[in-house]
Each structure stands twice: as C-alpha cells, then as structure tokens.
PDB file of N, CA and C in Angstrom:
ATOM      1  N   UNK A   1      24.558  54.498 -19.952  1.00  0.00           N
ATOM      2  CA  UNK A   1      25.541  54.157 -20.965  1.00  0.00           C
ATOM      3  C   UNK A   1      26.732  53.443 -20.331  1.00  0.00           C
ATOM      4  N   UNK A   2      26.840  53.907 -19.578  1.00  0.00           N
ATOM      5  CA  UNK A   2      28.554  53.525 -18.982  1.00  0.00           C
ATOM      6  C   UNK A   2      28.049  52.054 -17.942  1.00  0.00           C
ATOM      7  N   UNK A   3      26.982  51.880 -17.093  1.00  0.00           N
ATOM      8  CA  UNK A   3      26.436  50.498 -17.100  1.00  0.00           C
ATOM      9  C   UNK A   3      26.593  49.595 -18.465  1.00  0.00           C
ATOM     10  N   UNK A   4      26.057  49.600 -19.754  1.00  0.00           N
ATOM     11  CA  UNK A   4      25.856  48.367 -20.783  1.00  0.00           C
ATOM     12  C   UNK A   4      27.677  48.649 -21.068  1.00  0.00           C
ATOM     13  N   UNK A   5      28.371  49.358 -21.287  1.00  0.00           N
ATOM     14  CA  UNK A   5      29.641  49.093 -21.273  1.00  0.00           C
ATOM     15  C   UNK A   5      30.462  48.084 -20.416  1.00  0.00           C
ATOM     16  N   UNK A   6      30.116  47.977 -18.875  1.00  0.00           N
ATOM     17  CA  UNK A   6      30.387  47.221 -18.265  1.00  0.00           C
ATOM     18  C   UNK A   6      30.061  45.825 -18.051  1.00  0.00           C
ATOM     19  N   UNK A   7      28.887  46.033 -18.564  1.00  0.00           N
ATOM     20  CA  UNK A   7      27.880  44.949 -19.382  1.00  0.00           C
ATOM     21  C   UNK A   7      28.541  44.006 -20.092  1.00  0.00           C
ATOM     22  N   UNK A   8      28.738  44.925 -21.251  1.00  0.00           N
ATOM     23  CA  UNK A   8      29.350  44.468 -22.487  1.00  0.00           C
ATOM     24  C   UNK A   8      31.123  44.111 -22.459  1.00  0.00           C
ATOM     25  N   UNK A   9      31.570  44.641 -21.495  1.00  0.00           N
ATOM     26  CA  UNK A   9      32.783  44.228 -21.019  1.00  0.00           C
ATOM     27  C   UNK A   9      32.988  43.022 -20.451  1.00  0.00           C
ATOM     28  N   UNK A  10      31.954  42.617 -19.400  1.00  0.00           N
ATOM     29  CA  UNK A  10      31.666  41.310 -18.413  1.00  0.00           C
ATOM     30  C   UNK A  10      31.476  40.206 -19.680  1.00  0.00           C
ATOM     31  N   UNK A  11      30.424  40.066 -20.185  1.00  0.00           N
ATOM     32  CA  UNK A  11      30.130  39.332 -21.385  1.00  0.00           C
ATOM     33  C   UNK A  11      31.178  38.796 -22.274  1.00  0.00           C
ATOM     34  N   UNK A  12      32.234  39.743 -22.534  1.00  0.00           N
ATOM     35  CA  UNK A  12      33.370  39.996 -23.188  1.00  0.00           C
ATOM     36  C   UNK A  12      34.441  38.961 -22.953  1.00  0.00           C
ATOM     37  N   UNK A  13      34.554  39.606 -21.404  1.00  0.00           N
ATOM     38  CA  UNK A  13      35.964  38.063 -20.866  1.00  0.00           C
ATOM     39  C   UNK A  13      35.005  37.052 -20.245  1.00  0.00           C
ATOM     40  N   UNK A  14      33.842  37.013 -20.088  1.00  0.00           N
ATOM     41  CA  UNK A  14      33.262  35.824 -20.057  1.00  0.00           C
ATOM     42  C   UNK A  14      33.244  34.740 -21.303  1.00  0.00           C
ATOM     43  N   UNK A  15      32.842  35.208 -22.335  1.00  0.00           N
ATOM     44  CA  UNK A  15      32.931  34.531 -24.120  1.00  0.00           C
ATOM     45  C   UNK A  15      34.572  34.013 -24.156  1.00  0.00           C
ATOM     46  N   UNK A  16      35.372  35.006 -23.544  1.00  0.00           N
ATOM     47  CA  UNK A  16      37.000  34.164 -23.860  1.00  0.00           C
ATOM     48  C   UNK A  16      37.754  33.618 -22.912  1.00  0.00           C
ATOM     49  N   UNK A  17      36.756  33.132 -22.106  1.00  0.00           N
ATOM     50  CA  UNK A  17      37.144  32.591 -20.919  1.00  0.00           C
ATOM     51  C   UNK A  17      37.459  30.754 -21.856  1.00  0.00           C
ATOM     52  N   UNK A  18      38.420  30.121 -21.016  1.00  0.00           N
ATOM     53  CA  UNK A  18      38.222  28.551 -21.266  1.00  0.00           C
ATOM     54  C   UNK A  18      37.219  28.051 -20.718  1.00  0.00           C
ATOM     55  N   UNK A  19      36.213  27.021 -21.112  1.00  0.00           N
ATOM     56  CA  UNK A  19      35.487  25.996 -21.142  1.00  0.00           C
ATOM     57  C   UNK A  19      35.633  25.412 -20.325  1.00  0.00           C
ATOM     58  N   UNK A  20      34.978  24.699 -19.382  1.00  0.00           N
ATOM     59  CA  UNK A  20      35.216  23.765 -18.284  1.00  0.00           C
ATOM     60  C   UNK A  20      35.067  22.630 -18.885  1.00  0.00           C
ATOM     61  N   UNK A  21      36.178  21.811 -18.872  1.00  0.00           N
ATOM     62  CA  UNK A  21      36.321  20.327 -19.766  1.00  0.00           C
ATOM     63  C   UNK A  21      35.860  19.545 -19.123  1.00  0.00           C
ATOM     64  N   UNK A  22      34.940  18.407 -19.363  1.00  0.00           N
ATOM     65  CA  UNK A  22      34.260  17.279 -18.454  1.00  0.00           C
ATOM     66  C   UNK A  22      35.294  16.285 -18.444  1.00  0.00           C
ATOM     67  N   UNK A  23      35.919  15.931 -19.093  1.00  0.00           N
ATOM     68  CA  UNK A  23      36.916  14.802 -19.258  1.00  0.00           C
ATOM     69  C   UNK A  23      38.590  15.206 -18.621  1.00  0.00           C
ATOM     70  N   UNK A  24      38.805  14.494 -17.695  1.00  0.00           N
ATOM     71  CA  UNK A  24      39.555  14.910 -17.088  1.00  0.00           C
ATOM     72  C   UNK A  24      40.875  14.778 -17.907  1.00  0.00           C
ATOM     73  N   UNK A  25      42.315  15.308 -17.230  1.00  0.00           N
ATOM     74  CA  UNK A  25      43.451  16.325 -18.100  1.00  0.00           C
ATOM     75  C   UNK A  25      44.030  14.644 -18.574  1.00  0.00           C
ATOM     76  N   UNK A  26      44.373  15.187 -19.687  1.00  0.00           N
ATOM     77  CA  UNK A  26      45.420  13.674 -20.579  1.00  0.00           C
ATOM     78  C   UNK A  26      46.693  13.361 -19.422  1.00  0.00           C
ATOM     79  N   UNK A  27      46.997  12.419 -19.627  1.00  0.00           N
ATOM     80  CA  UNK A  27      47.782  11.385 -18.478  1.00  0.00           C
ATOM     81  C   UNK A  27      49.057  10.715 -19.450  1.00  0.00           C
ATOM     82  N   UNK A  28      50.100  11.091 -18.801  1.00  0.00           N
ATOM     83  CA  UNK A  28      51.469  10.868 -19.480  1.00  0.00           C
ATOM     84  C   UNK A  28      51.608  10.098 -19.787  1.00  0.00           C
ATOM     85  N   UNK A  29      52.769   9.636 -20.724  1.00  0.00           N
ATOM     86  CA  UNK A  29      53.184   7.500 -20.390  1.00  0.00           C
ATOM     87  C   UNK A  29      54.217   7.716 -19.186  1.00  0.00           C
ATOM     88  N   UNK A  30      54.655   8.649 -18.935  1.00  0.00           N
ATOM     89  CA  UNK A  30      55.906   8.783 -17.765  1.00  0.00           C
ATOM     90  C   UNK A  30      54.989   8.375 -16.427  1.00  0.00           C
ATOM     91  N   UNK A  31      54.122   9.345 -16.313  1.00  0.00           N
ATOM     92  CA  UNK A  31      53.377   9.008 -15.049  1.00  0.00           C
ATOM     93  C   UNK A  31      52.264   7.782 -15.433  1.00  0.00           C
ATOM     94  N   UNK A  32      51.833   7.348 -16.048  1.00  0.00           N
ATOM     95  CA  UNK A  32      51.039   6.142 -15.728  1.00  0.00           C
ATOM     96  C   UNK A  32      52.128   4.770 -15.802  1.00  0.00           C
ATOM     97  N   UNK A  33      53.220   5.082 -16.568  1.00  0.00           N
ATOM     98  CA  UNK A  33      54.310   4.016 -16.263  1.00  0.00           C
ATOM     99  C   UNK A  33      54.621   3.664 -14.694  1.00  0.00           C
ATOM    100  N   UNK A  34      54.861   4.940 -14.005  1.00  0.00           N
ATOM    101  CA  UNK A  34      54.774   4.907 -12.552  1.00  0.00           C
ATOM    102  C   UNK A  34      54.158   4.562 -11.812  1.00  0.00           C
ATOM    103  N   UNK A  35      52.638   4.828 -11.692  1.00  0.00           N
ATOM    104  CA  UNK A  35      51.508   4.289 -11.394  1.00  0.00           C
ATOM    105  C   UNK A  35      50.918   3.314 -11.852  1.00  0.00           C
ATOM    106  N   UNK A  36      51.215   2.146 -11.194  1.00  0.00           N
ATOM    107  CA  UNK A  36      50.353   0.606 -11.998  1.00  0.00           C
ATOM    108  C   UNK A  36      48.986   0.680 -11.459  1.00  0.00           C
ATOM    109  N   UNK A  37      48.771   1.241 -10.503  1.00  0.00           N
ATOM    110  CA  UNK A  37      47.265   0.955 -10.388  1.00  0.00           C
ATOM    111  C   UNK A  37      46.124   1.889 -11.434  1.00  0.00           C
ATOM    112  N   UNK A  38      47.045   3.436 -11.938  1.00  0.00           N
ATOM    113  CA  UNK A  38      45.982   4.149 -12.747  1.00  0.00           C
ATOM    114  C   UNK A  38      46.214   3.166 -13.579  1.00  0.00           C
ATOM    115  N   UNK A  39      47.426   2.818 -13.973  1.00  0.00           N
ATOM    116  CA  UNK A  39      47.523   2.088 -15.475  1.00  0.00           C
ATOM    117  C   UNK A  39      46.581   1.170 -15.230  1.00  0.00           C
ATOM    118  N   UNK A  40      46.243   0.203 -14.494  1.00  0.00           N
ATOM    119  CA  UNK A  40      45.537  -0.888 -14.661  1.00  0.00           C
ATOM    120  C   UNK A  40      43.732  -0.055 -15.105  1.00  0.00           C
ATOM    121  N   UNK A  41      43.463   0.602 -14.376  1.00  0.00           N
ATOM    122  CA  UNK A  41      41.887   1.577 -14.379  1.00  0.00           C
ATOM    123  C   UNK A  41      41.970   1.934 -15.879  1.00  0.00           C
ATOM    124  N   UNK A  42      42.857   2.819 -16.719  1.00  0.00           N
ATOM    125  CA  UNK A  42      42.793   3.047 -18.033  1.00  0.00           C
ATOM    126  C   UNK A  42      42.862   2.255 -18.964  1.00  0.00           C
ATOM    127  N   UNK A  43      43.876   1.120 -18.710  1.00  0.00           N
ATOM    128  CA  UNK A  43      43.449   0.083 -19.450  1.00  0.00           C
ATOM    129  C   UNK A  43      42.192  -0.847 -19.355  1.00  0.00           C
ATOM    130  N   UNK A  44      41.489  -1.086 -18.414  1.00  0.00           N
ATOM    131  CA  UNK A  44      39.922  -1.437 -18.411  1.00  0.00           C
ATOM    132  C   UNK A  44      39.462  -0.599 -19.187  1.00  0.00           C
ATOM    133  N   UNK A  45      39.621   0.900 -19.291  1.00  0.00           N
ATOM    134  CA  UNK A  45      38.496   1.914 -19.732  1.00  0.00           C
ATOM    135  C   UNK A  45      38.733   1.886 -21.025  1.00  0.00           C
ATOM    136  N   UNK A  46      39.653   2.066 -21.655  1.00  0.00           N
ATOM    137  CA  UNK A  46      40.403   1.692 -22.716  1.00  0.00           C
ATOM    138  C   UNK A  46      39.412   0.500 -23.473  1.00  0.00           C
ATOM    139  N   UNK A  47      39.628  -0.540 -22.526  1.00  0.00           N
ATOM    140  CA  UNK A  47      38.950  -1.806 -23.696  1.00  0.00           C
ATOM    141  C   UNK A  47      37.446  -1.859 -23.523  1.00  0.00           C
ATOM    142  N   UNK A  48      37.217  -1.289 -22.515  1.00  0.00           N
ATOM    143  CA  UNK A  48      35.395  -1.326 -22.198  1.00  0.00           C
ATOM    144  C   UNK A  48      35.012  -0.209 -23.270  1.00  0.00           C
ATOM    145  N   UNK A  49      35.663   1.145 -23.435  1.00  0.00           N
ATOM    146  CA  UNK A  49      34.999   2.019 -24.060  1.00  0.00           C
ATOM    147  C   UNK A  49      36.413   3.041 -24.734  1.00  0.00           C
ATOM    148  N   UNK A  50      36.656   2.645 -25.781  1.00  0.00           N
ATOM    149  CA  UNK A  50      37.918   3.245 -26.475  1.00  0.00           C
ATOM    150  C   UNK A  50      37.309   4.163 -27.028  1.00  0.00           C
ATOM    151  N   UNK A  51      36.211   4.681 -27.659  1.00  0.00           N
ATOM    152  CA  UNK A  51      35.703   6.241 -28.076  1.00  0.00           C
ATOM    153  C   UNK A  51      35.677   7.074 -26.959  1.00  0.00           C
ATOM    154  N   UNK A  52      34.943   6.932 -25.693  1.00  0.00           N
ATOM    155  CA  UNK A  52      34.620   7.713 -24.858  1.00  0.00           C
ATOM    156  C   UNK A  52      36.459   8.270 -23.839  1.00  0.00           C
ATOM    157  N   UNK A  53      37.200   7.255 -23.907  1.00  0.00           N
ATOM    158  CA  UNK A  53      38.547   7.842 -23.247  1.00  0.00           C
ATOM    159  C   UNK A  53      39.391   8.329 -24.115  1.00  0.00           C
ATOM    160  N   UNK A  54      38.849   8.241 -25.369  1.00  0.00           N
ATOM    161  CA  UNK A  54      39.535   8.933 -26.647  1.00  0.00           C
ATOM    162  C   UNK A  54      40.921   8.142 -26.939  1.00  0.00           C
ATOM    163  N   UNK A  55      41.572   8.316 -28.438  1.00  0.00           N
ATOM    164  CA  UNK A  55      42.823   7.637 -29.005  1.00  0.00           C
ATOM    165  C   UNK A  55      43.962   8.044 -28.082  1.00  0.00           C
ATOM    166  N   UNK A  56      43.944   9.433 -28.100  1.00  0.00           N
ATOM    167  CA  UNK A  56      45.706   9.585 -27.659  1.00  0.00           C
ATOM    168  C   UNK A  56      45.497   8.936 -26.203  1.00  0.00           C
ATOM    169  N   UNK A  57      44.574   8.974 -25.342  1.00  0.00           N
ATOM    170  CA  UNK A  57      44.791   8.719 -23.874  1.00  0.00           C
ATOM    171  C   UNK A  57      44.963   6.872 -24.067  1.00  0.00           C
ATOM    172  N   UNK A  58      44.186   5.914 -24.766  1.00  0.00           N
ATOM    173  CA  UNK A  58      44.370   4.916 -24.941  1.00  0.00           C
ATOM    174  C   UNK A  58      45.756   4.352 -25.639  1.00  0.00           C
ATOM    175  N   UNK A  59      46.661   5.502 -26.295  1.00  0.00           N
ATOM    176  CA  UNK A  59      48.120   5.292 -27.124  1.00  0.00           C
ATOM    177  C   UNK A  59      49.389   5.325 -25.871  1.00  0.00           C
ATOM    178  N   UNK A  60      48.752   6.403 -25.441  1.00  0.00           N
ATOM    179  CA  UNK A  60      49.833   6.416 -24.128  1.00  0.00           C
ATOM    180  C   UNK A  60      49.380   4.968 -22.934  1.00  0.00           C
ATOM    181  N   UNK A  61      48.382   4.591 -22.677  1.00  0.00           N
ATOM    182  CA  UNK A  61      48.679   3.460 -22.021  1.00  0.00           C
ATOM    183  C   UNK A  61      48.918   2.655 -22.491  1.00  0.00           C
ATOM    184  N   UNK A  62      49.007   2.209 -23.755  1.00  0.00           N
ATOM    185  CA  UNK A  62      49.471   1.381 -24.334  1.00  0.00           C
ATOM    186  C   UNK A  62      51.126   1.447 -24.069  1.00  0.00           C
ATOM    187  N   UNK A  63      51.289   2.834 -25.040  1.00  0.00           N
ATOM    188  CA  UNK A  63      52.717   2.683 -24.447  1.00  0.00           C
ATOM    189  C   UNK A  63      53.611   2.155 -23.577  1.00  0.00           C
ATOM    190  N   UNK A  64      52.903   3.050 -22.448  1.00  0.00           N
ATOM    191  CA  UNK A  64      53.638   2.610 -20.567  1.00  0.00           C
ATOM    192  C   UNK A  64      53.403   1.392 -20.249  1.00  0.00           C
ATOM    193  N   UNK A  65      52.275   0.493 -20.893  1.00  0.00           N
ATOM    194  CA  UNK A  65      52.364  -0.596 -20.535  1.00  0.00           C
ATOM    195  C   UNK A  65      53.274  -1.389 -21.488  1.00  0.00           C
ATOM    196  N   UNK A  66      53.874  -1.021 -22.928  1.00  0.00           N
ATOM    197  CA  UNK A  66      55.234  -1.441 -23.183  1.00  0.00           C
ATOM    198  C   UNK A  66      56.400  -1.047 -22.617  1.00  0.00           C
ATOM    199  N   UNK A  67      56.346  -0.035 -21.853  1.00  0.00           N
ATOM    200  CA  UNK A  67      57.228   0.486 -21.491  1.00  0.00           C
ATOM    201  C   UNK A  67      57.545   0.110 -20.207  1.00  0.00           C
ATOM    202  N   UNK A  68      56.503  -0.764 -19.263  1.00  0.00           N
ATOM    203  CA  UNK A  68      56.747  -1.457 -18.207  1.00  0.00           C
ATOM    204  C   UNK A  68      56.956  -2.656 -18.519  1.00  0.00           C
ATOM    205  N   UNK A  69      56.550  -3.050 -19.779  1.00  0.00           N
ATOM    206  CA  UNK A  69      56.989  -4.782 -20.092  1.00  0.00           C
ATOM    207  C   UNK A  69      58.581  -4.785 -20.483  1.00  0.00           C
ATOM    208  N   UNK A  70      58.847  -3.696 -21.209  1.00  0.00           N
ATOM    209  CA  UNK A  70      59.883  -4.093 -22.010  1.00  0.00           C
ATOM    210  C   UNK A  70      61.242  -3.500 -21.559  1.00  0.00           C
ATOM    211  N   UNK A  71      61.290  -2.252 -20.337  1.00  0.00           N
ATOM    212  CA  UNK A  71      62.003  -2.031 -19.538  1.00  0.00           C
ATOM    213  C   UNK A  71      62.753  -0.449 -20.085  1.00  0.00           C
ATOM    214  N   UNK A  72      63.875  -0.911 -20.288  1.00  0.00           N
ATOM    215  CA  UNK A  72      64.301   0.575 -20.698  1.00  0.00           C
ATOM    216  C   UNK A  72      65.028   0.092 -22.165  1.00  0.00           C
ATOM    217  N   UNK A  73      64.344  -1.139 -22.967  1.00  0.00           N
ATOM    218  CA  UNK A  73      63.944  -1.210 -24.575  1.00  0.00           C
ATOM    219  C   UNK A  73      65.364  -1.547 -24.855  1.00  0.00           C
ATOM    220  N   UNK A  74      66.314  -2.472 -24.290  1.00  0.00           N
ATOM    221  CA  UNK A  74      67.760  -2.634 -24.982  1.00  0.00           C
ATOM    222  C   UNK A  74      67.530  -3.326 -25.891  1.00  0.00           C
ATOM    223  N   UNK A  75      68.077  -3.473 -27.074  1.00  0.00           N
ATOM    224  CA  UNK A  75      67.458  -3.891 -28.369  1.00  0.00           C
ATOM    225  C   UNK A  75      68.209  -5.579 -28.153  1.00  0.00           C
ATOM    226  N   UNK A  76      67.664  -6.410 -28.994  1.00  0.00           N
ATOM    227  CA  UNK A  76      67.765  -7.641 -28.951  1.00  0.00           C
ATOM    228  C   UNK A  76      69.382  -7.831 -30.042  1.00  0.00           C
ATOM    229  N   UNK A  77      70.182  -8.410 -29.311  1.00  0.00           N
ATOM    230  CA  UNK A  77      71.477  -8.496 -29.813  1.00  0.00           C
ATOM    231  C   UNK A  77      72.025  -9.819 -29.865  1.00  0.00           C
ATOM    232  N   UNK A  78      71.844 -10.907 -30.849  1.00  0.00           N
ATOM    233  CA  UNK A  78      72.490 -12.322 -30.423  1.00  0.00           C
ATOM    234  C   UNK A  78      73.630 -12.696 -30.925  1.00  0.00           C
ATOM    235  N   UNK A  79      74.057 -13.038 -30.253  1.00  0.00           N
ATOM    236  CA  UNK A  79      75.667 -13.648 -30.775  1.00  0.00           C
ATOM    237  C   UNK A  79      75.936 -14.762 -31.362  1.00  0.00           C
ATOM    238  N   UNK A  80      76.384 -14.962 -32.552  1.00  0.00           N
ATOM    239  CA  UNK A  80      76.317 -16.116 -32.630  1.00  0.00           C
ATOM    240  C   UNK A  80      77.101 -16.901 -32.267  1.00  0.00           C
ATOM    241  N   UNK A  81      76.689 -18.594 -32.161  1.00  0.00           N
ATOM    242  CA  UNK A  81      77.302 -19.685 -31.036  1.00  0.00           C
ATOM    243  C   UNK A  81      78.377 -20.149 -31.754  1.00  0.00           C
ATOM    244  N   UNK A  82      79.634 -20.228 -31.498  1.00  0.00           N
ATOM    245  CA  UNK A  82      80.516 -20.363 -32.676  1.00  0.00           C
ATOM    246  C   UNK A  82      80.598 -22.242 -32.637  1.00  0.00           C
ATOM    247  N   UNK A  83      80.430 -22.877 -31.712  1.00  0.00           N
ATOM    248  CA  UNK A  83      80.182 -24.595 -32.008  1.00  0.00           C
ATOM    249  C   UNK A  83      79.218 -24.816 -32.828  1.00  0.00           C
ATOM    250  N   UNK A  84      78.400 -23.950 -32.760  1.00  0.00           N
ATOM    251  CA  UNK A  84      77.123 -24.503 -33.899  1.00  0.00           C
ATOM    252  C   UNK A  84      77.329 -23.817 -35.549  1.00  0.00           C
ATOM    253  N   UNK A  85      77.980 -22.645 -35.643  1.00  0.00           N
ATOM    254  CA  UNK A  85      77.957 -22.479 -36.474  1.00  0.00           C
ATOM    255  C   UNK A  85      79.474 -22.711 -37.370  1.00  0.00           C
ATOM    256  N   UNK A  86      79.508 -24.224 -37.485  1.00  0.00           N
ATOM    257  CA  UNK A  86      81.210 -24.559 -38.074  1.00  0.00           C
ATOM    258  C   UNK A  86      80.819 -25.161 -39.310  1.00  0.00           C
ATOM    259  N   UNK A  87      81.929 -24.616 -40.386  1.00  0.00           N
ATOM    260  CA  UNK A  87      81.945 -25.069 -42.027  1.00  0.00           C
ATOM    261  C   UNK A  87      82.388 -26.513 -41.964  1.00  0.00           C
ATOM    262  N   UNK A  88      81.297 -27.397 -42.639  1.00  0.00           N
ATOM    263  CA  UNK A  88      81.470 -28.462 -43.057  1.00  0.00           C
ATOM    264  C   UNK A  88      82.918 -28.722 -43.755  1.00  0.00           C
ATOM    265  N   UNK A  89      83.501 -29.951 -43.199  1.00  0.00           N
ATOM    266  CA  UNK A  89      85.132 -30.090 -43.565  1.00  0.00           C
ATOM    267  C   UNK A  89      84.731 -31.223 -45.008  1.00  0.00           C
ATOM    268  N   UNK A  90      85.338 -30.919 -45.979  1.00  0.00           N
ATOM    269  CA  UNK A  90      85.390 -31.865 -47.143  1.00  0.00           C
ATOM    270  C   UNK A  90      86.114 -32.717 -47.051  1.00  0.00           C
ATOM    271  N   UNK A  91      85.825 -33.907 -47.042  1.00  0.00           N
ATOM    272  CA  UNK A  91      86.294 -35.318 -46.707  1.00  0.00           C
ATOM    273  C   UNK A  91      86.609 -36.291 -48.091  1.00  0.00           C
ATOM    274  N   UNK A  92      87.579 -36.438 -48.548  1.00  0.00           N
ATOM    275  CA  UNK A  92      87.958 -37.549 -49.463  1.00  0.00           C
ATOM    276  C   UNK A  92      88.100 -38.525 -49.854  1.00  0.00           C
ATOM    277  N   UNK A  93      86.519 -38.972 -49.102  1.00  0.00           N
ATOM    278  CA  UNK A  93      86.460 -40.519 -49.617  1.00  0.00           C
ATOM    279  C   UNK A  93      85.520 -40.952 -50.788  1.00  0.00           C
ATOM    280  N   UNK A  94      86.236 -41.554 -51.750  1.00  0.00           N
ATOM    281  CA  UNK A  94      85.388 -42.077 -52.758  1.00  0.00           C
ATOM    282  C   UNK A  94      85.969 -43.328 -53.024  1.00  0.00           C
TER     283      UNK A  94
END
C-alpha cells in the first residue's frame, strides 16, 4: 500500500510539472534592439516562415528594427519658413 502511494505521489508532481518547450524563450525588442546580428537571424526567420516563429516574436522584431531605424522616436516638428510663408501685399493698380 504505502509503495502505490508513492507511486501515485511520483506520477502526481510529474503530471504538474512544466512541459519542455521546443521553441526557444520569446526575445525582447530591448534586447534584439541591442543585438543586430540576432535581429538580422529573426528577421530572415520571420519572412522565410512567419507561422512557425509565431506573431508576437515576429512584432517585436519588427519593432526593434523601428526602433533602431527611428532612434529614440522624437516626433517630427517643422517650423515654418517665415520668407516663404508672406501675405500677398494688395497693390493699386488699375
């Protein structure tokens, strides 16, 4: 008796154990921003096979690779040119 208990115990935290995941752990935009060479490998994998590396891992390189194009994102601010933009003067000739 007290054997299949131990049995049945082993079995127990074996069933609620985690899963050994084949696909390796999701990858930041912080750290693949850092790393241009993973970034470059995920983005191949990304366009060769976007089901198999799954959405979110293909969103985040996307990201970091805006996030290496576009820097630290200061928003676009233009001033306007005040020579170009002057009110036509009304002139009185008729």
């Amino acid at each position: 008796m007290r054997n299949v208990l131990i049995i049945a115990l082993v079995l127990l935290v074996t069933a609620c154990s985690k899963p050994e995941s084949s696909t390796p752990a999701f990858e930041s935009v912080e750290s693949l921003a850092a790393n241009p060479e993973r970034l470059k490998e995920l983005r191949a994998q990304c366009k060769a096979d976007h089901d198999q590396v799954g959405d979110a891992q293909c969103n985040a390189v996307a990201e970091a690779t805006r996030q290496r194009f576009m820097g630290s994102g200061t928003p676009y601010t233009p001033r306007p040119a005040a020579s170009a933009v002057s009110a036509p003067t009304a002139s009185a000739s008729s």
